[in-house]
N, C-alpha and C. Protein backbone atom coordinates (compact mmCIF):
# COMPACT_ATOMS: atom_id res chain seq x y z
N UNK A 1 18.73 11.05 10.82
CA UNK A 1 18.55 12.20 9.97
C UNK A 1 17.52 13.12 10.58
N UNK A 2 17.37 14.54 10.40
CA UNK A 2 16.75 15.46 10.40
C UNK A 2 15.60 15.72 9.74
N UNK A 3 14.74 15.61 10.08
CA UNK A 3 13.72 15.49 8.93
C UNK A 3 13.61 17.57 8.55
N UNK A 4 14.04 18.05 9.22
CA UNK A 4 13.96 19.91 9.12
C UNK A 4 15.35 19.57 7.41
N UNK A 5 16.09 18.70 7.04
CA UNK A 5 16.76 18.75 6.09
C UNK A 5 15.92 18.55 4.61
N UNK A 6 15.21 17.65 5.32
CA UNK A 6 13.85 16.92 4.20
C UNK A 6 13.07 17.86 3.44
N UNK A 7 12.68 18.18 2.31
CA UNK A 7 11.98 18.77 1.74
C UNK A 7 10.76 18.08 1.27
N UNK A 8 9.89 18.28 1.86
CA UNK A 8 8.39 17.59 1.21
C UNK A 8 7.28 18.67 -0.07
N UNK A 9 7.10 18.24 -1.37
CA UNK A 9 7.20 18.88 -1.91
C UNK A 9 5.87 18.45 -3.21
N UNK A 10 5.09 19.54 -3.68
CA UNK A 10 4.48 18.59 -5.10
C UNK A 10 5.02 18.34 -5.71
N UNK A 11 5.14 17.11 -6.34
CA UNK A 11 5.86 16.33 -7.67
C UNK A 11 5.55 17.67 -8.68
N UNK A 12 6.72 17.88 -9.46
CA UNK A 12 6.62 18.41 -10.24
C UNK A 12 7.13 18.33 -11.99
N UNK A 13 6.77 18.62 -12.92
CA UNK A 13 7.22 18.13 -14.25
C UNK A 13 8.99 17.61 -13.95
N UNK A 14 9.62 18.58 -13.22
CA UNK A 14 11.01 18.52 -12.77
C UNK A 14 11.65 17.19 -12.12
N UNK A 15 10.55 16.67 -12.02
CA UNK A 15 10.48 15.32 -11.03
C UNK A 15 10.68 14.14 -11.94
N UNK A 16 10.28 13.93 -13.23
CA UNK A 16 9.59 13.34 -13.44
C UNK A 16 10.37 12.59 -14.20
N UNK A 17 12.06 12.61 -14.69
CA UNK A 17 12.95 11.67 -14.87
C UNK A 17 13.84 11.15 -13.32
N UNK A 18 13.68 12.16 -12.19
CA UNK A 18 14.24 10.95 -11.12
C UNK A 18 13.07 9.73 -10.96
N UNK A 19 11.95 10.23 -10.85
CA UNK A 19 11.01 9.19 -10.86
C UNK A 19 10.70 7.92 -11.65
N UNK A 20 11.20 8.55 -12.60
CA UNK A 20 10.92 7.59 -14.32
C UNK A 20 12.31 6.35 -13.63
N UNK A 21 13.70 6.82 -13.20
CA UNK A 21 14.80 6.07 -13.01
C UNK A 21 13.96 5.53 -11.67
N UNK A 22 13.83 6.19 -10.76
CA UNK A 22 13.55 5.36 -9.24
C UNK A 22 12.19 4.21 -9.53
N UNK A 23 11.20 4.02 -10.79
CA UNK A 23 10.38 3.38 -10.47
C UNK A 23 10.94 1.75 -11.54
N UNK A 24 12.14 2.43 -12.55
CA UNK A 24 12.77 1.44 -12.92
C UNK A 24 13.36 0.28 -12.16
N UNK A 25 14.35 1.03 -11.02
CA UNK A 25 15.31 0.34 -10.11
C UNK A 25 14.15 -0.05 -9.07
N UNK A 26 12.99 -0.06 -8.99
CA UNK A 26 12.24 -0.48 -8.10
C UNK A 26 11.03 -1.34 -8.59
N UNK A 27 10.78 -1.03 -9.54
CA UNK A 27 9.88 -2.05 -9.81
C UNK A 27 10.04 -2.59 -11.20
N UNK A 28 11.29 -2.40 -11.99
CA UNK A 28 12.17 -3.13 -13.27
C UNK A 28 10.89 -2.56 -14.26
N UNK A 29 10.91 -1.86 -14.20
CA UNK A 29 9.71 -0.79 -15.17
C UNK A 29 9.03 0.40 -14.83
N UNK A 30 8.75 1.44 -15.96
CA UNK A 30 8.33 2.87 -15.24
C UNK A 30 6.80 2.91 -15.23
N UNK A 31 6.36 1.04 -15.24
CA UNK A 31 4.58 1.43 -14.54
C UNK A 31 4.44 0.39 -13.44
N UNK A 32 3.78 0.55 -12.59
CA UNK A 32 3.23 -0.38 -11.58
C UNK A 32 1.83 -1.34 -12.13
N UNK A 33 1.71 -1.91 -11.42
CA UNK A 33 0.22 -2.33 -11.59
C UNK A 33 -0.84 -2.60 -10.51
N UNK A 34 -1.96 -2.23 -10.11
CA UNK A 34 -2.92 -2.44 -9.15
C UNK A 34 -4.18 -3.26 -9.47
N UNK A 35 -5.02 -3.95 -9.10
CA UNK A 35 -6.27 -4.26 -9.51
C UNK A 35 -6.06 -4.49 -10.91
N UNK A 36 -5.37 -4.75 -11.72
CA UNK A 36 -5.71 -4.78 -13.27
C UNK A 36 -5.32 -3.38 -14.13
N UNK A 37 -4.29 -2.86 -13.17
CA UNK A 37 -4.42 -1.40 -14.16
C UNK A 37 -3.00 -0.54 -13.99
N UNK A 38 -2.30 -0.48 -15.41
CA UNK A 38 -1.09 -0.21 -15.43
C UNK A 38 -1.17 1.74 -15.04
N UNK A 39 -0.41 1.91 -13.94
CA UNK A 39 0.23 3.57 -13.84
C UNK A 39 1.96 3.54 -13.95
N UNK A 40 1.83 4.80 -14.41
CA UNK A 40 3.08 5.24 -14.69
C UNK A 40 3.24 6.60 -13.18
N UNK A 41 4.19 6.23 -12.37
CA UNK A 41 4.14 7.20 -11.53
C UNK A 41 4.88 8.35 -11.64
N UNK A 42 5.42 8.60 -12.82
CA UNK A 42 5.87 9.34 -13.06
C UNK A 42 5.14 10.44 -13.63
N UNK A 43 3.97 9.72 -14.45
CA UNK A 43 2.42 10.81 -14.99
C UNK A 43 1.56 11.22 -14.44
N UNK A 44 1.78 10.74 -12.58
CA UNK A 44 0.61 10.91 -11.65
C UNK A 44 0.89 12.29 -10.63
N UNK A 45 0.13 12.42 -9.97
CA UNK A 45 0.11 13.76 -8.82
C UNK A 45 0.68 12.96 -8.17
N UNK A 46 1.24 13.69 -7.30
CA UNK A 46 2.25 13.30 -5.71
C UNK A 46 2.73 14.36 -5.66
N UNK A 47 3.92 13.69 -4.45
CA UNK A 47 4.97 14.55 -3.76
C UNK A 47 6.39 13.80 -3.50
N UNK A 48 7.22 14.72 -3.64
CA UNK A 48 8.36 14.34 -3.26
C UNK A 48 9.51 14.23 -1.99
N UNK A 49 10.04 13.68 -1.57
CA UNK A 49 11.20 14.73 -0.64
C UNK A 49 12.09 13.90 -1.15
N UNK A 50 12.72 15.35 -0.87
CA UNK A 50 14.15 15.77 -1.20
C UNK A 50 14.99 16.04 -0.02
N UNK A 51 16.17 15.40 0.04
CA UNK A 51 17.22 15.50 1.73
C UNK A 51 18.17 16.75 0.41
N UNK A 52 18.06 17.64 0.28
CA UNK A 52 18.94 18.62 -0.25
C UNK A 52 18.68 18.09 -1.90
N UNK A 53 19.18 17.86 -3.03
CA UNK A 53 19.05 17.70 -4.43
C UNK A 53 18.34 16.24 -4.53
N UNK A 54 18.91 15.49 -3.26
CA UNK A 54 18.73 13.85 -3.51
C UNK A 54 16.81 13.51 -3.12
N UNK A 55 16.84 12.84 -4.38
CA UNK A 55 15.29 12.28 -4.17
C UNK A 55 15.37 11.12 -2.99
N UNK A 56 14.37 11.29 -1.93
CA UNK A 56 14.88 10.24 -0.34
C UNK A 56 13.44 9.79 -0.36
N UNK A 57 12.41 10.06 -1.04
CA UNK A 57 10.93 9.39 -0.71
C UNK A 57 9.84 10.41 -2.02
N UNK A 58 9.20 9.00 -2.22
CA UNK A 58 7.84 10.16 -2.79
C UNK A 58 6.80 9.22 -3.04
N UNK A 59 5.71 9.51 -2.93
CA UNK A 59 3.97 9.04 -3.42
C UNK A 59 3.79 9.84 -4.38
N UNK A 60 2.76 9.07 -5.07
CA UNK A 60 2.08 9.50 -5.88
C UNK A 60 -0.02 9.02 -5.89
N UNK A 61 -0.22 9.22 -6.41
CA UNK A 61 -1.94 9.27 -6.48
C UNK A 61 -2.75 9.08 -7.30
N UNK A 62 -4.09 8.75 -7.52
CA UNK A 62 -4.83 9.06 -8.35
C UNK A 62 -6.45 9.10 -7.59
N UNK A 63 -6.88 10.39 -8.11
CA UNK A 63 -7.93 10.61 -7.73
C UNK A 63 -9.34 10.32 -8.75
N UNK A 64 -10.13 9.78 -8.02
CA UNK A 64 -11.80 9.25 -8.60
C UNK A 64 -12.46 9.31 -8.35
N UNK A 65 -13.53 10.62 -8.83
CA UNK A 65 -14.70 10.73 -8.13
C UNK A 65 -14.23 11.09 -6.71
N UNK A 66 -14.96 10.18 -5.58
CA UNK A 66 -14.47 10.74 -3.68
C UNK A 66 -13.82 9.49 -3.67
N UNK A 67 -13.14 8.79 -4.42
CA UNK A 67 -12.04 8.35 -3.66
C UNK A 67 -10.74 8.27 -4.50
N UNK A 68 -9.37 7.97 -3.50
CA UNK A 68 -8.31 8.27 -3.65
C UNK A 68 -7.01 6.93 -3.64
N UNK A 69 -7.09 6.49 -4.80
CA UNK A 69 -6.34 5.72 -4.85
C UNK A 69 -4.45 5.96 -4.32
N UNK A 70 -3.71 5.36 -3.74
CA UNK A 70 -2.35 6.01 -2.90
C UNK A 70 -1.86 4.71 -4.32
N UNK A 71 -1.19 5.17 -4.87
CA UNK A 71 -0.95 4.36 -6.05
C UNK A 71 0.31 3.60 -5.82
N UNK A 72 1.72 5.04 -5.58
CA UNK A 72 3.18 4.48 -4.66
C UNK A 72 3.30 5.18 -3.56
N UNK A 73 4.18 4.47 -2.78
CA UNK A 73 4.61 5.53 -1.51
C UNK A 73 6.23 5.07 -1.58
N UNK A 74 7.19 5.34 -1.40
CA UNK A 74 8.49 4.64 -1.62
C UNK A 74 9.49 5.70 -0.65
N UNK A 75 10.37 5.10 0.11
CA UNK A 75 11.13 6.08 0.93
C UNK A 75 12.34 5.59 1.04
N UNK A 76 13.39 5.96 0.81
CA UNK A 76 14.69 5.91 0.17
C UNK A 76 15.67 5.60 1.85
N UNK A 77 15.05 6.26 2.12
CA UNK A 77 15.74 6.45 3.88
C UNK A 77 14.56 6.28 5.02
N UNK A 78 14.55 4.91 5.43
CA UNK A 78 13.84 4.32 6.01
C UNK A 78 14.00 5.12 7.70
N UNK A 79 12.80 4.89 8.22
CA UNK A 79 12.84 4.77 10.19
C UNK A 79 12.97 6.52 10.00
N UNK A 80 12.30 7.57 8.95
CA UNK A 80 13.15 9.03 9.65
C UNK A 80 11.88 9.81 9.45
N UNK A 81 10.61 9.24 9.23
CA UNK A 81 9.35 9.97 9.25
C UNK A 81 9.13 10.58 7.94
N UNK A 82 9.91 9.97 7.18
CA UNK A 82 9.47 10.53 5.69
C UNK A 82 8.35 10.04 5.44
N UNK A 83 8.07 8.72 4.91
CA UNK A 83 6.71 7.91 4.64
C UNK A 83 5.42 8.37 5.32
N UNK A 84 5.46 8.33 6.86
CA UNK A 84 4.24 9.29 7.43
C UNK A 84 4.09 10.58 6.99
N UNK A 85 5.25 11.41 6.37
CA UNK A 85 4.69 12.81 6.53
C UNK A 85 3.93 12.84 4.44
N UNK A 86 4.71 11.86 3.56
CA UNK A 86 4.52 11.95 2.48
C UNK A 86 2.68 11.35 2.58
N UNK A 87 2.83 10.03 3.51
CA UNK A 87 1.39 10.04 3.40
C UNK A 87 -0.02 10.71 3.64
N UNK A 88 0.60 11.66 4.91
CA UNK A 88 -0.11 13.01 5.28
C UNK A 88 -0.39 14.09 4.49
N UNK A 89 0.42 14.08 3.56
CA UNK A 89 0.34 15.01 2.26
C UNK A 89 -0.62 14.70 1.36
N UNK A 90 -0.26 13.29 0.93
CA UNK A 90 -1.68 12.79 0.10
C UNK A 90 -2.95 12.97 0.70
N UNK A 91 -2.99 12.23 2.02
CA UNK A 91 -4.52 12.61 2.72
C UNK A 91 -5.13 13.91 2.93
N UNK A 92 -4.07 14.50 2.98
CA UNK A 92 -5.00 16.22 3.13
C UNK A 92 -5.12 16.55 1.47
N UNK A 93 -4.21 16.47 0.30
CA UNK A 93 -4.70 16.37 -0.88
C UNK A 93 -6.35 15.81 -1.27
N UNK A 94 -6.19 14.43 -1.10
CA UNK A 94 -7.92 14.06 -1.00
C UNK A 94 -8.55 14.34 -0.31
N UNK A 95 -8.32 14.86 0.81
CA UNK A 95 -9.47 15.56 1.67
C UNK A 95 -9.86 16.95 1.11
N UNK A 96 -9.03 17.83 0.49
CA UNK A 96 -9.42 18.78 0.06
C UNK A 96 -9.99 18.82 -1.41
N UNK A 97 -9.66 17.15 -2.15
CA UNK A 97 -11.00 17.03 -3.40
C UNK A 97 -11.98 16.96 -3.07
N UNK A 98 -12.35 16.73 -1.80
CA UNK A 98 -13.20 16.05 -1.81
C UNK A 98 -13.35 14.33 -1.70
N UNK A 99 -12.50 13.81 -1.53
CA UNK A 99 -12.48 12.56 -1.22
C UNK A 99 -12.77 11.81 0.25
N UNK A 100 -13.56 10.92 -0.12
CA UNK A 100 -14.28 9.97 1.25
C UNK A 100 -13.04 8.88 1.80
N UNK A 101 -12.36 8.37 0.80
CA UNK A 101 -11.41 7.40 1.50
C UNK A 101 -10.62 7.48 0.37
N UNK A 102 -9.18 6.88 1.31
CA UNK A 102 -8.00 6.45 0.45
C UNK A 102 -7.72 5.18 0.21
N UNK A 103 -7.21 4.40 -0.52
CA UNK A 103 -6.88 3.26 -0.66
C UNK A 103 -5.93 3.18 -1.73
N UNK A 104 -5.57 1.67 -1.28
CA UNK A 104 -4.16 1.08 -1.89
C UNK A 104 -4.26 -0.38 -1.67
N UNK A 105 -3.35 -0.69 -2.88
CA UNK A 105 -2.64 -2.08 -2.67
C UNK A 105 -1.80 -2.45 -2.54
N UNK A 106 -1.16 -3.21 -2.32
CA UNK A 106 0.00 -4.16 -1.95
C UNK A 106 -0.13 -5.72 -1.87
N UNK A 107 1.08 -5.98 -1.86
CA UNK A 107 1.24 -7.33 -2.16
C UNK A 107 1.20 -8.25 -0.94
N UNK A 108 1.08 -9.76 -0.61
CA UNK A 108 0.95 -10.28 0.13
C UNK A 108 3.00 -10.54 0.81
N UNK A 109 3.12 -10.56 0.47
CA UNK A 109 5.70 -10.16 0.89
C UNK A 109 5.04 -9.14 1.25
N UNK A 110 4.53 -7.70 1.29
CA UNK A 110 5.25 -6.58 1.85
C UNK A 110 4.79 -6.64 3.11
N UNK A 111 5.40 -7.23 3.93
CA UNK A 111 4.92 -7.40 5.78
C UNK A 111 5.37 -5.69 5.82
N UNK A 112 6.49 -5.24 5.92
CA UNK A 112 6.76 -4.31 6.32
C UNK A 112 5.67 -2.86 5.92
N UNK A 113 5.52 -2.81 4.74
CA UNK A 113 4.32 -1.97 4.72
C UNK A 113 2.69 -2.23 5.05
N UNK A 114 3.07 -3.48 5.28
CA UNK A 114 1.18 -3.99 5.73
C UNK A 114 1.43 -3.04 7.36
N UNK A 115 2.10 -3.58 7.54
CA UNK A 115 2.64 -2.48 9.63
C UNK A 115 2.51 -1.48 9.58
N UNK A 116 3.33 -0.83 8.28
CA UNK A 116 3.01 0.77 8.14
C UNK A 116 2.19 1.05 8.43
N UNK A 117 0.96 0.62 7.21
CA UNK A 117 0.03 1.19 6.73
C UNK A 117 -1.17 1.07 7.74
N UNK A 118 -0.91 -0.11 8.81
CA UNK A 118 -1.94 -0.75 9.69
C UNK A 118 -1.85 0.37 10.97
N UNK A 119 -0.58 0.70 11.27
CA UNK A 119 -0.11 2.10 11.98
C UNK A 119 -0.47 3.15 11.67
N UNK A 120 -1.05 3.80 10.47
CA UNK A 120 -1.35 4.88 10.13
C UNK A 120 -2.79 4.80 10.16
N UNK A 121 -3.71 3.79 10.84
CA UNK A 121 -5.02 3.70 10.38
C UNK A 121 -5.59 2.75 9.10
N UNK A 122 -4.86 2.38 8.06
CA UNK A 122 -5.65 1.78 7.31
C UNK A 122 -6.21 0.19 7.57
N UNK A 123 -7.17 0.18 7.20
CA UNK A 123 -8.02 -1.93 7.53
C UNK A 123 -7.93 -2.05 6.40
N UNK A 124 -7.69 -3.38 6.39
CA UNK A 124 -7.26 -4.36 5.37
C UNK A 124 -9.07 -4.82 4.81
N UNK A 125 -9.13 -4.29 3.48
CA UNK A 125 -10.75 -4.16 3.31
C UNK A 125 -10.71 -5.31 2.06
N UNK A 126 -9.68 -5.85 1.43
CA UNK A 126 -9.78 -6.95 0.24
C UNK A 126 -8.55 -8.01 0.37
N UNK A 127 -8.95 -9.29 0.05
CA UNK A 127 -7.66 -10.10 -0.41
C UNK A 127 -7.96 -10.35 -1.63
N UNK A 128 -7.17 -10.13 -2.53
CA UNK A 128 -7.75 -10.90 -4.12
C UNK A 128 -6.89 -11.97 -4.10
N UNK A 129 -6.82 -13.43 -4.16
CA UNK A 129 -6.40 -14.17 -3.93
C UNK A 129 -6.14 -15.09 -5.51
N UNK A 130 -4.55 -14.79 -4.85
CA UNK A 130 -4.39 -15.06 -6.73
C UNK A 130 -3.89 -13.65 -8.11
N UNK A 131 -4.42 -12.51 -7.23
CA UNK A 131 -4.18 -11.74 -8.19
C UNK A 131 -2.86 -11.45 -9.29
N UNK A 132 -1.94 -11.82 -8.85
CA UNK A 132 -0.71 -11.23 -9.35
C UNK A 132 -0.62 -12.33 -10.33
N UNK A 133 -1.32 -13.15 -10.82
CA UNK A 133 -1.03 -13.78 -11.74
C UNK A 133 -1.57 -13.20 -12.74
N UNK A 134 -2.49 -12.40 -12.69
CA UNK A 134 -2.82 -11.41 -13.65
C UNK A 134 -2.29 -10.46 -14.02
N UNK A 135 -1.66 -9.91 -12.65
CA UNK A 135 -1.31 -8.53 -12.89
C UNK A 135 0.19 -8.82 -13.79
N UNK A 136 1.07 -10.08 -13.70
CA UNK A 136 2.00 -10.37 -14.52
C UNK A 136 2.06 -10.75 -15.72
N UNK A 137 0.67 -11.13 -16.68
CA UNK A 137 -0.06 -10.76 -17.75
C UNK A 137 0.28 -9.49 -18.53
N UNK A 138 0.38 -8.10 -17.84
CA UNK A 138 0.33 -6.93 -18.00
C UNK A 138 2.07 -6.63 -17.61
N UNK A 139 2.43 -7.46 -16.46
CA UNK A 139 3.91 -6.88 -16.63
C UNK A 139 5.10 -8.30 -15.88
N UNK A 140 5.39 -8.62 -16.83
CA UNK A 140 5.98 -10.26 -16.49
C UNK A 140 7.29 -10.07 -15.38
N UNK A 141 8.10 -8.40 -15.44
CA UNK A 141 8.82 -8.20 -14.37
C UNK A 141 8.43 -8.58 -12.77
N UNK A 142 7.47 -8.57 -12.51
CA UNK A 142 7.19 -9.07 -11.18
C UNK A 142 7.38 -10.14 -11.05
N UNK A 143 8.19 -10.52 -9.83
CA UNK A 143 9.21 -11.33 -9.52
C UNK A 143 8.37 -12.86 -8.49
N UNK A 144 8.61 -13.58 -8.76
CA UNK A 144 7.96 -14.60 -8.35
C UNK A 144 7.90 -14.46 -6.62
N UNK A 145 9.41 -14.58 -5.99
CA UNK A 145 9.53 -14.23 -4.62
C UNK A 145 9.79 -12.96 -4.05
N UNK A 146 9.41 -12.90 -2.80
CA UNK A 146 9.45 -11.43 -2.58
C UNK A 146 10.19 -11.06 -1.52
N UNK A 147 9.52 -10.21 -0.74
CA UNK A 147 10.59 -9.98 0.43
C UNK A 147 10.28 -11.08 1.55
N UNK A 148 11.40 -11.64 2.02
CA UNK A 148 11.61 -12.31 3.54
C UNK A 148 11.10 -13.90 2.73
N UNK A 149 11.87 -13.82 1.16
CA UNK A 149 11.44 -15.30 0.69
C UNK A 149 10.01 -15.83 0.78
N UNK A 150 8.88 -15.02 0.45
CA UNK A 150 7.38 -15.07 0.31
C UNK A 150 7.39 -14.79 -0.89
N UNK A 151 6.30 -15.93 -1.80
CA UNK A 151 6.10 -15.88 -3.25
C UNK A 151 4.70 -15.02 -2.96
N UNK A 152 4.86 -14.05 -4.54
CA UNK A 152 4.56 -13.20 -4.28
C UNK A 152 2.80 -13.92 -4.98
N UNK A 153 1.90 -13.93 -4.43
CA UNK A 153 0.49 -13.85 -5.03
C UNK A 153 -0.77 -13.47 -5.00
N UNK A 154 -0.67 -12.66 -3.93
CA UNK A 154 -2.07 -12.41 -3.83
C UNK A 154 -1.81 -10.43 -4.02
N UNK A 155 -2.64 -10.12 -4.20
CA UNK A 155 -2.71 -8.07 -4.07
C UNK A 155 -3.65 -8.14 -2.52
N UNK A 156 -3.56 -6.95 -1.28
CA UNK A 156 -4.00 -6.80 -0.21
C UNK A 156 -4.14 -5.58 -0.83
N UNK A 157 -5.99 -4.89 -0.54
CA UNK A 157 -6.43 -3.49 -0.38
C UNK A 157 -6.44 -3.34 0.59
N UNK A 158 -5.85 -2.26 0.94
CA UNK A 158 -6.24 -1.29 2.65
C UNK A 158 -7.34 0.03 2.17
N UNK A 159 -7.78 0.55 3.50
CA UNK A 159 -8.76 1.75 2.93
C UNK A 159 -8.34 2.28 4.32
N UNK A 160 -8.74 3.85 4.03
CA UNK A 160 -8.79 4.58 5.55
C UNK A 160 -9.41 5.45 5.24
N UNK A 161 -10.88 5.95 5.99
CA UNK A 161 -11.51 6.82 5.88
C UNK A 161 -11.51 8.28 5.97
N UNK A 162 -11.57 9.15 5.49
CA UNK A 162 -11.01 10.44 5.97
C UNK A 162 -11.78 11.46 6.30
């Protein structure tokens, strides 16, 4: 694919039932959970792209004080530079709050985004070991195994300074 087809874009109110459906079919509910704390990414700042009408990737955010939580990043059409350019969007977003660093979590299954994210600069700055037994407290949809048959339990913070 072309990424000149791609539209990278602020999330906008307009957004905010493909999002509501894409965070269903992706995470079997329209909130995530991090550290102990339910978002709805559909109520948050981000960005989208769009390959012509079709939603193909989007992040979303939350900003605190100087730092910048990367809450989702999700890309519909893998290997085509969507994910780097959506994450580039967020970082110059917090750089222009005013924000000192970004960070995120993820789960101990997502090998594939631990690479991403380790590629783009971020260090792996927390293991909470154990966490997701909490965080399934708050939302019992999270699925015991994960990707590449890894049970899912621990949350991994990354940070990258900006």
């Amino acid at each position: 694919m072309n990424l000149e087809v791609v539209q990278i874009a602020k999330k906008s109110e307009a957004d905010s039932q493909d999002i509501k459906e894409r965070s269903q079919k992706l995470f079997g509910a329209d909130f995530v959970v991090s550290r102990g704390k339910c978002h709805k990414p559909a109520e948050l700042d981000g960005f989208v792209a769009r390959q012509y009408t079709e939603l193909v990737g989007l992040a979303t955010y939350e900003i605190s004080g100087d730092m910048c939580e990367l809450v989702t990043i999700d890309v519909f059409l893998q290997w085509q530079g969507i994910g780097k350019k959506l994450m580039e969007e967020v970082e110059m977003e917090a750089r222009m709050a005013g924000c000192k660093q970004v960070w995120l979590i993820t789960t101990n299954d997502n090998i594939e985004a631990i690479h991403f994210y380790q590629r783009r600069g971020y260090d792996m700055s927390a293991h909470y070991h154990n966490a997701i037994e909490e965080s399934r407290k708050l939302k019992p949809q999270i699925p015991l195994v994960g990707n590449f048959g890894i049970p899912i339990k621990h949350e991994l913070e990354f940070r990258k300074n900006l």
